[in-house]
C-alpha atoms as a PDB file:
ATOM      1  CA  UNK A   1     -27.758 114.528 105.368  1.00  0.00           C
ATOM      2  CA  UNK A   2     -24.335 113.193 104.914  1.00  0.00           C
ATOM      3  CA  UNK A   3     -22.711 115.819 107.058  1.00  0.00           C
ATOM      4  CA  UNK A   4     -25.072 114.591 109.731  1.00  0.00           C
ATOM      5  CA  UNK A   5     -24.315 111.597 109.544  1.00  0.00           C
ATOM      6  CA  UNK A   6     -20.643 111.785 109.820  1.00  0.00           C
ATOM      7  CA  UNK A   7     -21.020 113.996 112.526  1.00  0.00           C
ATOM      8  CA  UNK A   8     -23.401 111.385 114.706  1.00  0.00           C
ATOM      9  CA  UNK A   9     -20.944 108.485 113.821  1.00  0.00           C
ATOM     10  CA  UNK A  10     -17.592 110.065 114.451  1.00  0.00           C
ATOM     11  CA  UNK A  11     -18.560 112.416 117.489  1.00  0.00           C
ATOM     12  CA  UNK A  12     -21.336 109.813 119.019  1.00  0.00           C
ATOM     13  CA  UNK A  13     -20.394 106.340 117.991  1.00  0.00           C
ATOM     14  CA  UNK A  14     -16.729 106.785 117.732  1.00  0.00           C
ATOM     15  CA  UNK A  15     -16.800 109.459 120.554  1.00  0.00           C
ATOM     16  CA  UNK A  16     -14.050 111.238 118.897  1.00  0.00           C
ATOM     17  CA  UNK A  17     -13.698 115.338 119.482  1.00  0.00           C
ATOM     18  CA  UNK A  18     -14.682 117.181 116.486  1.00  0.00           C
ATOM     19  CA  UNK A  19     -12.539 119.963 116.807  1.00  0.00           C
ATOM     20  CA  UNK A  20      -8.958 118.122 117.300  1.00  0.00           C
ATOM     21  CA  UNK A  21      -6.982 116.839 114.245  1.00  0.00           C
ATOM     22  CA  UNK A  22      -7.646 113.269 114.309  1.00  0.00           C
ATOM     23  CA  UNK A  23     -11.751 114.339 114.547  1.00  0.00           C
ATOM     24  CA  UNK A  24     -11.306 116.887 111.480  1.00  0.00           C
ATOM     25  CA  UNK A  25      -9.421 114.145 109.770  1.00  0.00           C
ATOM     26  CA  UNK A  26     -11.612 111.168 110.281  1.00  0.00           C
ATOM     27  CA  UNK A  27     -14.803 113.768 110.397  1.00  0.00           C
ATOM     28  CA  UNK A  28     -13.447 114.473 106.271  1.00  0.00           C
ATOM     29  CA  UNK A  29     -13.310 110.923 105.352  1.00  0.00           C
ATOM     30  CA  UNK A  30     -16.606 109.474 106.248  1.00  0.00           C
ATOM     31  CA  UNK A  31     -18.074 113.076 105.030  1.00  0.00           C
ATOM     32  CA  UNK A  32     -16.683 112.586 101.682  1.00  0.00           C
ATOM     33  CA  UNK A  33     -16.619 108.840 100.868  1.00  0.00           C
ATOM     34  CA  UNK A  34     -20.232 108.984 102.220  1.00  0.00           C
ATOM     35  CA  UNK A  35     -21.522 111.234 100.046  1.00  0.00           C
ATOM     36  CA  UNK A  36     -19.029 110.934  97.006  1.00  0.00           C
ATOM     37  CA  UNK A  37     -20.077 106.632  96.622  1.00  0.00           C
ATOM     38  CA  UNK A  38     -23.694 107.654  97.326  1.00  0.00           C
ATOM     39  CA  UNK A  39     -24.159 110.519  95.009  1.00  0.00           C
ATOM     40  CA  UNK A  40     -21.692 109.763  92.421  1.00  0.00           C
ATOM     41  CA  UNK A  41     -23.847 106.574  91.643  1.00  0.00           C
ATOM     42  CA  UNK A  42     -26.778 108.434  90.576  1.00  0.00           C
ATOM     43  CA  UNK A  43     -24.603 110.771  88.626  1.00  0.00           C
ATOM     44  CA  UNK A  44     -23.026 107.909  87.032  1.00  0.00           C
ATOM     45  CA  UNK A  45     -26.474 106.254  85.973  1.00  0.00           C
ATOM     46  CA  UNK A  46     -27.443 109.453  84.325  1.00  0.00           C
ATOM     47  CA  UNK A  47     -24.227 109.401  81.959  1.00  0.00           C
ATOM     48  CA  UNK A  48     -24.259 105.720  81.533  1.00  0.00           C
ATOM     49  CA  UNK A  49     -27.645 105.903  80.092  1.00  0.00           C
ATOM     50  CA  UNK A  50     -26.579 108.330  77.622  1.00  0.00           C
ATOM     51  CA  UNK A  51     -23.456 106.651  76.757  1.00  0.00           C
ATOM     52  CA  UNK A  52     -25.441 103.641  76.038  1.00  0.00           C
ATOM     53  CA  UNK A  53     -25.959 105.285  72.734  1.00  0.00           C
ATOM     54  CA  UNK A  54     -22.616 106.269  71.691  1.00  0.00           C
ATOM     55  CA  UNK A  55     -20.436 102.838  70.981  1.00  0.00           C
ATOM     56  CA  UNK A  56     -16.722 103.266  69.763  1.00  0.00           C
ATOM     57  CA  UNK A  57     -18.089 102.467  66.174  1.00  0.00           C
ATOM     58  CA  UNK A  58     -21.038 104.743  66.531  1.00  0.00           C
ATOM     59  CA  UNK A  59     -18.583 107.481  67.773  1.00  0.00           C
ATOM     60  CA  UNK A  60     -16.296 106.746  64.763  1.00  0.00           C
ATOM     61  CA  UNK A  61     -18.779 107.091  61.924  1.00  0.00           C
ATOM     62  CA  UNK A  62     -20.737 109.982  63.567  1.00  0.00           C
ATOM     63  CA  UNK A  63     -16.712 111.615  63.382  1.00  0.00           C
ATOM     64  CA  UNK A  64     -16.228 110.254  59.916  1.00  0.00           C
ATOM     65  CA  UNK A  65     -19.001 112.510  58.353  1.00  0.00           C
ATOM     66  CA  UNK A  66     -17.776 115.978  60.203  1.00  0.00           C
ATOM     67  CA  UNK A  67     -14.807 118.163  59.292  1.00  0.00           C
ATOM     68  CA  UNK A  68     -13.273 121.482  60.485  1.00  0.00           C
ATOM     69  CA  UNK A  69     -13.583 122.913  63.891  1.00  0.00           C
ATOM     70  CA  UNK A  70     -16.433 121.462  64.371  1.00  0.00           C
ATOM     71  CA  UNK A  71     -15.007 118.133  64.099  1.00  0.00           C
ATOM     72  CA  UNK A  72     -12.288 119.180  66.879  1.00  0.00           C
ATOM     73  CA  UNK A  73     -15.663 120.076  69.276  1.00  0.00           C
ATOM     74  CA  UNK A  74     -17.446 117.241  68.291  1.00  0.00           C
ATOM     75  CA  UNK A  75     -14.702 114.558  69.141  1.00  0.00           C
ATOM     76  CA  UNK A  76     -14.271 116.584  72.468  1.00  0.00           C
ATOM     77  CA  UNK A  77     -17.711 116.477  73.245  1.00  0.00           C
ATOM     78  CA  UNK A  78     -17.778 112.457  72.885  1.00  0.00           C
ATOM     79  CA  UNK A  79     -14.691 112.557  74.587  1.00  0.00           C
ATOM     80  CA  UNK A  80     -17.255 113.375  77.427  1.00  0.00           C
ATOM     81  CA  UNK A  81     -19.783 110.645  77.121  1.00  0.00           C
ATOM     82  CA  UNK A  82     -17.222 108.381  75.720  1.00  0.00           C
ATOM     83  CA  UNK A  83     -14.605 107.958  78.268  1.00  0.00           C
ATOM     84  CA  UNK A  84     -12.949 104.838  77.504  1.00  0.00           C
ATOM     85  CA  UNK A  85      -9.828 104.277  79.883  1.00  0.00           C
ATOM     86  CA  UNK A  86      -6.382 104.468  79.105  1.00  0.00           C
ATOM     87  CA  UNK A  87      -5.945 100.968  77.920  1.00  0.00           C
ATOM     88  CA  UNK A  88      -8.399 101.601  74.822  1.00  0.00           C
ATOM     89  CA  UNK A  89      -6.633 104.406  73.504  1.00  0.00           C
ATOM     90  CA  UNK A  90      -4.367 102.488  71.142  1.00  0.00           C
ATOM     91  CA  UNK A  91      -7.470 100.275  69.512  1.00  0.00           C
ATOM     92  CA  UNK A  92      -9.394 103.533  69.468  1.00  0.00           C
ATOM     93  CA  UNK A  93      -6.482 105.806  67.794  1.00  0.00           C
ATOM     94  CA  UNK A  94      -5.706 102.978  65.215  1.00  0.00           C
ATOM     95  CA  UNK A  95      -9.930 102.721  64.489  1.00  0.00           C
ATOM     96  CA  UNK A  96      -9.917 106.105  63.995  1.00  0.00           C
ATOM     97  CA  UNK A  97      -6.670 106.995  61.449  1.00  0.00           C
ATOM     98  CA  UNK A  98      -8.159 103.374  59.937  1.00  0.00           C
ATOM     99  CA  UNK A  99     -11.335 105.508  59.262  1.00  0.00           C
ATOM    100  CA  UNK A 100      -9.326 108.228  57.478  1.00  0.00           C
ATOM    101  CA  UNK A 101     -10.066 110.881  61.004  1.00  0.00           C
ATOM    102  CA  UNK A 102      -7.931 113.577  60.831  1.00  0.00           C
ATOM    103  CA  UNK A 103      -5.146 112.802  63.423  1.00  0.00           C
ATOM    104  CA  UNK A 104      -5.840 116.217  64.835  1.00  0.00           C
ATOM    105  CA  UNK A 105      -9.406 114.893  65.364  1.00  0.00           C
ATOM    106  CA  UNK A 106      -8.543 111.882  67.177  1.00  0.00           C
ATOM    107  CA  UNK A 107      -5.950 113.959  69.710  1.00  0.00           C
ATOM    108  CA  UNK A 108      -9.081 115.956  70.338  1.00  0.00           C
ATOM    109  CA  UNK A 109     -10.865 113.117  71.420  1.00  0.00           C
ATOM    110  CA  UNK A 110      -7.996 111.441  73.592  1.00  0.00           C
ATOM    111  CA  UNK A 111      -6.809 114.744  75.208  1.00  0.00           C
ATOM    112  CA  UNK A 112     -10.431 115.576  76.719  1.00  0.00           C
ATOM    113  CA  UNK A 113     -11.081 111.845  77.185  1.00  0.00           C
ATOM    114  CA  UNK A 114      -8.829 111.591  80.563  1.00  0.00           C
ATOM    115  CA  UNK A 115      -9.770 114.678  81.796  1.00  0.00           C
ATOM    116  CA  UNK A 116     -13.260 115.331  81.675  1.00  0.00           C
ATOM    117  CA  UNK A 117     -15.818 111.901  82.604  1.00  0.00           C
ATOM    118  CA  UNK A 118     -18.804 110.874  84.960  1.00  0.00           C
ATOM    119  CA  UNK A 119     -16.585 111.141  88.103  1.00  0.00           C
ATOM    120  CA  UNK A 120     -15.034 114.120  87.503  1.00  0.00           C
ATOM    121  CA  UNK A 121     -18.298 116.179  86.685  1.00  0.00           C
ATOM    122  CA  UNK A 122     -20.019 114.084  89.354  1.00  0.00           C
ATOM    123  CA  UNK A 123     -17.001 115.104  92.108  1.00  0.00           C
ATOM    124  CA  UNK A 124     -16.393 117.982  90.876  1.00  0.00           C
ATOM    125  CA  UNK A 125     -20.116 119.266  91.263  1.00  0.00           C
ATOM    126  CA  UNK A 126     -20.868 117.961  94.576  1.00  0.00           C
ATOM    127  CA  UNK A 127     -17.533 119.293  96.012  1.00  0.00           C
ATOM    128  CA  UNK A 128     -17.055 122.629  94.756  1.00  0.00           C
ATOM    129  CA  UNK A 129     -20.769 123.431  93.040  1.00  0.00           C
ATOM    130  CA  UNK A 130     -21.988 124.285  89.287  1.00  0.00           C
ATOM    131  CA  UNK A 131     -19.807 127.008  88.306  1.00  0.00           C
ATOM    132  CA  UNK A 132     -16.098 125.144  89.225  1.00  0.00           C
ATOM    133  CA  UNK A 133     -17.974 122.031  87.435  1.00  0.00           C
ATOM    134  CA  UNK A 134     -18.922 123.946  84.474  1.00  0.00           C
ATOM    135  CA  UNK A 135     -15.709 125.909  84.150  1.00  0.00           C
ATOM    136  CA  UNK A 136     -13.615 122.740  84.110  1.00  0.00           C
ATOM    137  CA  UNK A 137     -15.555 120.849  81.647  1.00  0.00           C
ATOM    138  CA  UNK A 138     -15.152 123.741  79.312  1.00  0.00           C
ATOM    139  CA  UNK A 139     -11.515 123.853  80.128  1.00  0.00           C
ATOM    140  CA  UNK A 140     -11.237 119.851  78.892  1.00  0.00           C
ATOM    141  CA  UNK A 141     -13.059 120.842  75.876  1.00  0.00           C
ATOM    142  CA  UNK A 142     -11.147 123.716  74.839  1.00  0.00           C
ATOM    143  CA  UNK A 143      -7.794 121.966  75.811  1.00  0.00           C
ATOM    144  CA  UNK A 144      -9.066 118.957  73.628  1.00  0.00           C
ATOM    145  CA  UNK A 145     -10.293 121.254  70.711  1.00  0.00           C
ATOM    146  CA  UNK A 146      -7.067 123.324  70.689  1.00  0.00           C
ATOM    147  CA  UNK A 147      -4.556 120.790  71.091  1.00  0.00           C
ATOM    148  CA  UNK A 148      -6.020 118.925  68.530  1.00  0.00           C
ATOM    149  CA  UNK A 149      -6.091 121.582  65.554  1.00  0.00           C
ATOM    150  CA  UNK A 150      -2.537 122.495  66.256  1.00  0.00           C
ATOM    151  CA  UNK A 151      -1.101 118.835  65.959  1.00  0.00           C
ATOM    152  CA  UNK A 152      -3.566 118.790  62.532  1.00  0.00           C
ATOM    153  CA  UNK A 153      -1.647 122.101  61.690  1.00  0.00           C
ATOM    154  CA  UNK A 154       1.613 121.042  62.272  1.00  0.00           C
ATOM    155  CA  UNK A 155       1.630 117.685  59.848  1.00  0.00           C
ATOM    156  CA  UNK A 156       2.436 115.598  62.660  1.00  0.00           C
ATOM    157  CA  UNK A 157       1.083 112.383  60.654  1.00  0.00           C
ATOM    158  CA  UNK A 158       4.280 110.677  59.615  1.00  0.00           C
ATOM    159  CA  UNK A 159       5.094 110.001  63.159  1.00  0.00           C
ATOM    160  CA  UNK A 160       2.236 108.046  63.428  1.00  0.00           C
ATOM    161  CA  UNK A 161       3.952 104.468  63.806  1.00  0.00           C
ATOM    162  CA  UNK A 162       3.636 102.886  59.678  1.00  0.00           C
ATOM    163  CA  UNK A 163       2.005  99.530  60.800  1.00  0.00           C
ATOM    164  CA  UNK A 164      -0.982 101.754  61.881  1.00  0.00           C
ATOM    165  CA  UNK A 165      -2.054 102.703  58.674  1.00  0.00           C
ATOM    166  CA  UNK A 166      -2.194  99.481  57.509  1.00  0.00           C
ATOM    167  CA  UNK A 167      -4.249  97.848  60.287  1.00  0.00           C
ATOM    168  CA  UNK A 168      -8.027  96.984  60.351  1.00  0.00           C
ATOM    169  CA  UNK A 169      -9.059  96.488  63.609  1.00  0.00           C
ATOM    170  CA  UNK A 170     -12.876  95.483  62.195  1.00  0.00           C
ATOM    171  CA  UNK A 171     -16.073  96.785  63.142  1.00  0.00           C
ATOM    172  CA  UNK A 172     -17.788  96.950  66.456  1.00  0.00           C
ATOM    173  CA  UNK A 173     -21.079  95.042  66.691  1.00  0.00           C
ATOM    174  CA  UNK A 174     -23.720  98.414  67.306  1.00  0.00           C
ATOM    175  CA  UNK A 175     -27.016  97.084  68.848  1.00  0.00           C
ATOM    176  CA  UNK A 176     -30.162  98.522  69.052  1.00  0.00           C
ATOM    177  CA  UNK A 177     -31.345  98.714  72.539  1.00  0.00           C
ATOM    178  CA  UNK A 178     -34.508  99.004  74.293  1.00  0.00           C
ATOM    179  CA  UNK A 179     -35.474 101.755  77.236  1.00  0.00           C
ATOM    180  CA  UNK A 180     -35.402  98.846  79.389  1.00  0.00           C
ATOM    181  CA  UNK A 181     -32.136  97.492  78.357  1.00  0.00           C
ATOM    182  CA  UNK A 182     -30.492 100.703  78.604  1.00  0.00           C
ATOM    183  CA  UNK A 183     -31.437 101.148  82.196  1.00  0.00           C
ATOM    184  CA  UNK A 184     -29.938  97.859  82.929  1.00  0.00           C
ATOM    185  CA  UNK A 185     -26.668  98.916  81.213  1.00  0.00           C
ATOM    186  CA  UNK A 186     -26.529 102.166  83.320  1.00  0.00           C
ATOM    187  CA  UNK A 187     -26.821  99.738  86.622  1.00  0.00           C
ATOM    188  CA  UNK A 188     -24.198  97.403  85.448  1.00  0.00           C
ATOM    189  CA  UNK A 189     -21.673 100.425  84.882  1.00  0.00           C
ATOM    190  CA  UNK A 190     -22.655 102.024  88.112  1.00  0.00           C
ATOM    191  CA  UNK A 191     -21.984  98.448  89.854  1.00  0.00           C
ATOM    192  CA  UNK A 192     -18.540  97.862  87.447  1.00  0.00           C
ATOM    193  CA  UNK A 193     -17.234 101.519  88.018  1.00  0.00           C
ATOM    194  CA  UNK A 194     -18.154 102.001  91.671  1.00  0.00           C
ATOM    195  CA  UNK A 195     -16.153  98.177  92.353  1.00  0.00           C
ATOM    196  CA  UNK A 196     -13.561  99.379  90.112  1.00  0.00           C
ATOM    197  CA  UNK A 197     -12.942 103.153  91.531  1.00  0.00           C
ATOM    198  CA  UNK A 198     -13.250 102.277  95.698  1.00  0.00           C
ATOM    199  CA  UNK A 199     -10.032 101.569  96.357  1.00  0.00           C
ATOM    200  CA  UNK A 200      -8.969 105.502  94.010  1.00  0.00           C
ATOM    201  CA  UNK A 201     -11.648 107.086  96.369  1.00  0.00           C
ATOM    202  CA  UNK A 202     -10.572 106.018  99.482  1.00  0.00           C
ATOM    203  CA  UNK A 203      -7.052 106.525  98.975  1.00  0.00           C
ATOM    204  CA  UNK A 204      -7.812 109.935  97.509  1.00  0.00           C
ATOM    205  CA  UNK A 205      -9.524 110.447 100.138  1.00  0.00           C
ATOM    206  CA  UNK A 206      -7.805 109.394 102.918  1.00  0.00           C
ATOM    207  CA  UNK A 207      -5.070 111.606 101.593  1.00  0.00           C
ATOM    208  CA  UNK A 208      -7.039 114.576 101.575  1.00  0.00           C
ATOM    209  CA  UNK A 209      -8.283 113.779 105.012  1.00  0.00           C
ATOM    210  CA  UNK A 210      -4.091 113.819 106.323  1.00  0.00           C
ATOM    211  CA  UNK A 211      -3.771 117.011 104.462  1.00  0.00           C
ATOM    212  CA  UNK A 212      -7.034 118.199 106.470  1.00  0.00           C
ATOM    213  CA  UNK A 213      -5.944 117.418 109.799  1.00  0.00           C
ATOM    214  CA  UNK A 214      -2.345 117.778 109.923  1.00  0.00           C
ATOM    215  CA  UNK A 215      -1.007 120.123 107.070  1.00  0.00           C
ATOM    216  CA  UNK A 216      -0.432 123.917 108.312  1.00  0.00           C
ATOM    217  CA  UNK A 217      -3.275 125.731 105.928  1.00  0.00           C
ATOM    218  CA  UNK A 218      -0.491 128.833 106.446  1.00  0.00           C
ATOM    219  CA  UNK A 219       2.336 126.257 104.450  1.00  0.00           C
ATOM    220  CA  UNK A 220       0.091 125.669 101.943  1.00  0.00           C
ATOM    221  CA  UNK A 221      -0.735 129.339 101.378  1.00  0.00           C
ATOM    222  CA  UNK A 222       2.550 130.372 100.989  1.00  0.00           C
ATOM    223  CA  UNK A 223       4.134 127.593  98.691  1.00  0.00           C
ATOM    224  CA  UNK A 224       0.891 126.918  96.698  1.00  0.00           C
ATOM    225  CA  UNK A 225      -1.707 129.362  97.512  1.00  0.00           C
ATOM    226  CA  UNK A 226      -3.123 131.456  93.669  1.00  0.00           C
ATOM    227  CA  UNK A 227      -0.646 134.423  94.402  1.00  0.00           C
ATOM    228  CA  UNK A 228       2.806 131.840  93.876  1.00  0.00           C
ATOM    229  CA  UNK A 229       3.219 132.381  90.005  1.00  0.00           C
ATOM    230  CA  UNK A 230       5.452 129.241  89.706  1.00  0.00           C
ATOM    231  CA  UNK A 231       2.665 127.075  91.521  1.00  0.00           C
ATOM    232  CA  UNK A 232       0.346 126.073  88.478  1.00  0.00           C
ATOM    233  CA  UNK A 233       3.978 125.150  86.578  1.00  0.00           C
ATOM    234  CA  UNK A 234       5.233 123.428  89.547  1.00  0.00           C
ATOM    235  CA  UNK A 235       1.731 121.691  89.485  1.00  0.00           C
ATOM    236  CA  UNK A 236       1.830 120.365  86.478  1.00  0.00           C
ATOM    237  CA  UNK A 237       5.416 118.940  85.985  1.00  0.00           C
ATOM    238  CA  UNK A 238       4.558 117.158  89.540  1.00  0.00           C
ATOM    239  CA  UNK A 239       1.578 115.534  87.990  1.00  0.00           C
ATOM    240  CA  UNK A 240       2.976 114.199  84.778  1.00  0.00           C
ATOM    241  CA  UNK A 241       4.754 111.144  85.987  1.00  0.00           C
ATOM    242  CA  UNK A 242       2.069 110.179  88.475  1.00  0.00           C
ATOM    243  CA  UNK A 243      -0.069 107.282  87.892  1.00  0.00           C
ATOM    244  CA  UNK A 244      -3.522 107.866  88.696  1.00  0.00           C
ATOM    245  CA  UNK A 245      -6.985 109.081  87.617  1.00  0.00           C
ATOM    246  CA  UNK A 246      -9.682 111.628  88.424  1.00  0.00           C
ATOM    247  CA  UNK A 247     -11.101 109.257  91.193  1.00  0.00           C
ATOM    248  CA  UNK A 248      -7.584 109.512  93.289  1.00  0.00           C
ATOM    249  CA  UNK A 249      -6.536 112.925  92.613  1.00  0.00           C
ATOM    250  CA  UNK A 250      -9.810 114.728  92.720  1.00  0.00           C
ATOM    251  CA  UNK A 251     -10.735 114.081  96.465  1.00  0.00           C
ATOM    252  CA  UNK A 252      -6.849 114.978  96.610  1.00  0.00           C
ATOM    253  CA  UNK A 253      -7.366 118.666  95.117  1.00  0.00           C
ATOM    254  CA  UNK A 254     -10.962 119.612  97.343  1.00  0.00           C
ATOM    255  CA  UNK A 255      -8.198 118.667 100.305  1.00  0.00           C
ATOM    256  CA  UNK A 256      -5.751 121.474  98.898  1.00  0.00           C
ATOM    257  CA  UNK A 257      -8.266 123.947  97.960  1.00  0.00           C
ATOM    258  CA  UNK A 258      -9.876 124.054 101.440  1.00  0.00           C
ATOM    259  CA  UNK A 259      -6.093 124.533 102.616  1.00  0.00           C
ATOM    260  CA  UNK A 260      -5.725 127.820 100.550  1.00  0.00           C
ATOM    261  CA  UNK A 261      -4.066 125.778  97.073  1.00  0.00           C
ATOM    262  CA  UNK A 262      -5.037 128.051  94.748  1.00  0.00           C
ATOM    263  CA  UNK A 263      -7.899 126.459  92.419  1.00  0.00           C
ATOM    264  CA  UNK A 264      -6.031 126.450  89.125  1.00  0.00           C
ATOM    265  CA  UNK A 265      -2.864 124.881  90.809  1.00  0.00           C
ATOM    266  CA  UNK A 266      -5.050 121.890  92.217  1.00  0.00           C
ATOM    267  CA  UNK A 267      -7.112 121.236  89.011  1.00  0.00           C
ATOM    268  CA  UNK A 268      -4.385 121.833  86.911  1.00  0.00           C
ATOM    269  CA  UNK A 269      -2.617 118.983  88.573  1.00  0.00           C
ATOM    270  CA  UNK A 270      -5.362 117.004  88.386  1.00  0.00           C
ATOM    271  CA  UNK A 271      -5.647 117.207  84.401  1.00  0.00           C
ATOM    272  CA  UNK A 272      -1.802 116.864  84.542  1.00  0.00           C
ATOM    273  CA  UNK A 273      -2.140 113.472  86.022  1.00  0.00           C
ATOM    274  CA  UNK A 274      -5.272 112.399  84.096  1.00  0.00           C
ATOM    275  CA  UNK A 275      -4.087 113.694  80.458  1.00  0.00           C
ATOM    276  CA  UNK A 276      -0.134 113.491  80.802  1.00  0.00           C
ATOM    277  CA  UNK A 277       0.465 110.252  83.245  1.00  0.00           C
ATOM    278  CA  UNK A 278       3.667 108.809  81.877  1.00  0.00           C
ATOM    279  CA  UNK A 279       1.987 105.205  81.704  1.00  0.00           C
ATOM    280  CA  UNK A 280      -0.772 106.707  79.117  1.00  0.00           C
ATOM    281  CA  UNK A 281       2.605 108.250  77.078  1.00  0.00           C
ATOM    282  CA  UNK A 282       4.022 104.312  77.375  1.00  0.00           C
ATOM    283  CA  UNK A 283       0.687 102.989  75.797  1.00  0.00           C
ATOM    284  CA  UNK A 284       0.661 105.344  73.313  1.00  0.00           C
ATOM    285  CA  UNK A 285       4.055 105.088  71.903  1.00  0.00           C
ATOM    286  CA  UNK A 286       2.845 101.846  70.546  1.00  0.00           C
ATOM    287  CA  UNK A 287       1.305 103.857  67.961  1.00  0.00           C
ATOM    288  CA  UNK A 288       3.145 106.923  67.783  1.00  0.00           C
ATOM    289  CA  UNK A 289       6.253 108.033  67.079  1.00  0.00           C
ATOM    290  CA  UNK A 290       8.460 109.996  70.146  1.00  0.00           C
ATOM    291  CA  UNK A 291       8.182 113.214  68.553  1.00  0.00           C
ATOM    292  CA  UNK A 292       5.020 113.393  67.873  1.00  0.00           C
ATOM    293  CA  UNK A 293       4.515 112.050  72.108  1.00  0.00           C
ATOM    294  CA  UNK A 294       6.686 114.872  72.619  1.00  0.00           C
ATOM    295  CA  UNK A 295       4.386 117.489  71.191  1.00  0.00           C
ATOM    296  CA  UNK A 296       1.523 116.172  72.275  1.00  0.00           C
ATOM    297  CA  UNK A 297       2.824 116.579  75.900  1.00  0.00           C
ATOM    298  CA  UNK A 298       4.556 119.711  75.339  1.00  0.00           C
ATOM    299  CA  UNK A 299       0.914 120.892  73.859  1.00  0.00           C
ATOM    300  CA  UNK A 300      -1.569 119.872  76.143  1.00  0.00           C
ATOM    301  CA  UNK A 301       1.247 120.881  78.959  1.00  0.00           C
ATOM    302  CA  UNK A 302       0.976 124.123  78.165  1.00  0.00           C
ATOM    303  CA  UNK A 303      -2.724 124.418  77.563  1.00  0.00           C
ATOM    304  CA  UNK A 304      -3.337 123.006  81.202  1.00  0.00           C
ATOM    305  CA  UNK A 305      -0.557 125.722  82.558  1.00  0.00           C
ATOM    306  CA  UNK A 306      -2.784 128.655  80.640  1.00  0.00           C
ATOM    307  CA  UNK A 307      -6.106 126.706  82.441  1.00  0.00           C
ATOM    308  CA  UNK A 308      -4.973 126.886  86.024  1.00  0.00           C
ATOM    309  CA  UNK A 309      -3.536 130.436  85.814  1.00  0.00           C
ATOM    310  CA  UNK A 310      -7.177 131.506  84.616  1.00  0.00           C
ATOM    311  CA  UNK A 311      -8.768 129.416  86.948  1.00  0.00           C
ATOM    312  CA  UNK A 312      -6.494 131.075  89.685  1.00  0.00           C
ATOM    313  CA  UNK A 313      -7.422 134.340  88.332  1.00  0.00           C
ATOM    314  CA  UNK A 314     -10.947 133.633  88.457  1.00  0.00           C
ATOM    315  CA  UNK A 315     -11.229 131.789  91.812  1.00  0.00           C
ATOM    316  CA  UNK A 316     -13.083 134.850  93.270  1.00  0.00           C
ATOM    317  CA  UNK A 317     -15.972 134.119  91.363  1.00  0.00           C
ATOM    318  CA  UNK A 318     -15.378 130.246  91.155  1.00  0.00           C
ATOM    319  CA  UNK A 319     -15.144 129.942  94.672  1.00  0.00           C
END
């Protein structure tokens, strides 16, 4: 349907040529935008109606009476349904050491935060299908779950900043909400996150459409293609001090792939920029201490690396 429809509006109304550059290109962008804003809506009610029963308080006592591994998976897993932006991480980290959650814990929760939310499943399935979907939500947990038991096992908590420890940032107010209430909370978040992520999209977008038209597949093949064993690295130190989310860099990657980008190096960057964006690493050192930023980068860096080298290895099947 949307295919169709970009094809009727840029070959019949815009009476462009399908098969030169500036057709591909423009062909790309109303093909995607079309169908990622139409789509991604319904995908986004879905997970707004089941985040509508997981507030930040919620979240924090559910995490209070877990421990273990499972307590890594758990705050992963709401990490999922949960995914509070950037800007909440420092009220959300000082809630949670307030609660007396392992620190461990709550790096589980803001590692797989970033990385894995409603957009991201939502792009990432109607782009590339089930399995690639699947795959990289697994990925975010397991990156979440491991980085987060190995900053618990390294006794990272006295660079947590001191006035932390001492804060109380008070309780959220949890409310008890009807079926009919929660379906209007799912349309306001639709309305609120489609406004919000447009201007990501068609940036993203328009970006991928460039790299459609105009960037030599052949270039891309060589320098970044899943047989370059410095491309994943290469990927992920690019993406770190890039400011932007999975709504811009996602359309950004399905660009690459269909260039010959090998799969890892295109989602790897994509969790580099999402997890490891040096403007998250500024909000956070309000709370923590620069060594314990340090290994939390250095961490999750190298998780992501051992991701997209799998993923590249696996791309047969993915793909």
């Amino acid at each position: 349907m949307f295919k169709a429809f970009a094809d009727w509006l840029v070959g019949t109304v815009f009476g462009m040529d399908l098969g030169t550059r500036w057709g591909e290109a423009v062909h790309f962008f109303v093909w995607d935008v079309t169908k990622i804003l139409v789509l991604l809506s319904c995908m986004i009610f879905v997970i707004s109606y089941i985040r509508s029963y997981f507030s930040p308080d919620k979240t924090k006592k559910i995490l209070e009476k877990i421990s273990g591994v499972k307590a890594h998976i758990a705050a992963s897993l709401f990490g999922i349904v949960t995914p509070f932006c950037s800007c909440s991480s420092v009220p959300l980290f000082i809630g949670f050491v307030e609660a007396g959650i392992p620190l461990g814990v709550t790096f589980s929760f803001l590692i797989t935060s970033p990385i894995v939310n409603e957009f991201a499943m939502g792009m990432l399935f109607l782009a590339f299908g089930w399995k690639i979907a699947l795959t990289y939500i697994i990925a975010g947990v397991v990156i979440g779950v491991v980085g987060g038991i190995i900053i618990e096992k390294l006794g990272l908590e006295k660079y947590v900043e001191e006035y932390v420890y001492r804060m109380k940032t008070g309780e959220y107010q949890d409310q008890q909400l009807s079926f009919r209430e929660r379906l209007v909370f799912a349309r306001d978040n639709v309305l609120d996150i489609v406004k919000t992520v447009w201007p990501y999209v068609v940036v993203g977008i328009g970006i991928g459409a460039y790299i459609h038209g105009w960037v030599p597949q052949s270039f891309l093949e060589a320098n970044a293609g899943p047989d370059n064993p410095f491309a994943v690295l290469v990927g992920v130190a690019a993406g770190i001090p890039l400011y932007s989310n999975a709504m811009g860099t996602l359309p950004i990657a399905e660009a690459l792939i269909a260039k010959g980008v090998g799969l890892g190096t295109a989602l790897s960057f994509v969790m580099a920029v999402t997890a490891l964006s040096l403007p998250q690493m500024v909000i956070l050192r309000k709370v923590i201490k620069p060594r314990l930023i340090t290994a939390f980068v250095i961490i999750t860096g190298v998780a992501i690396v051992f991701v997209g080298y799998y993923m590249n290895f696996m791309s047969t099947w993915l793909l």
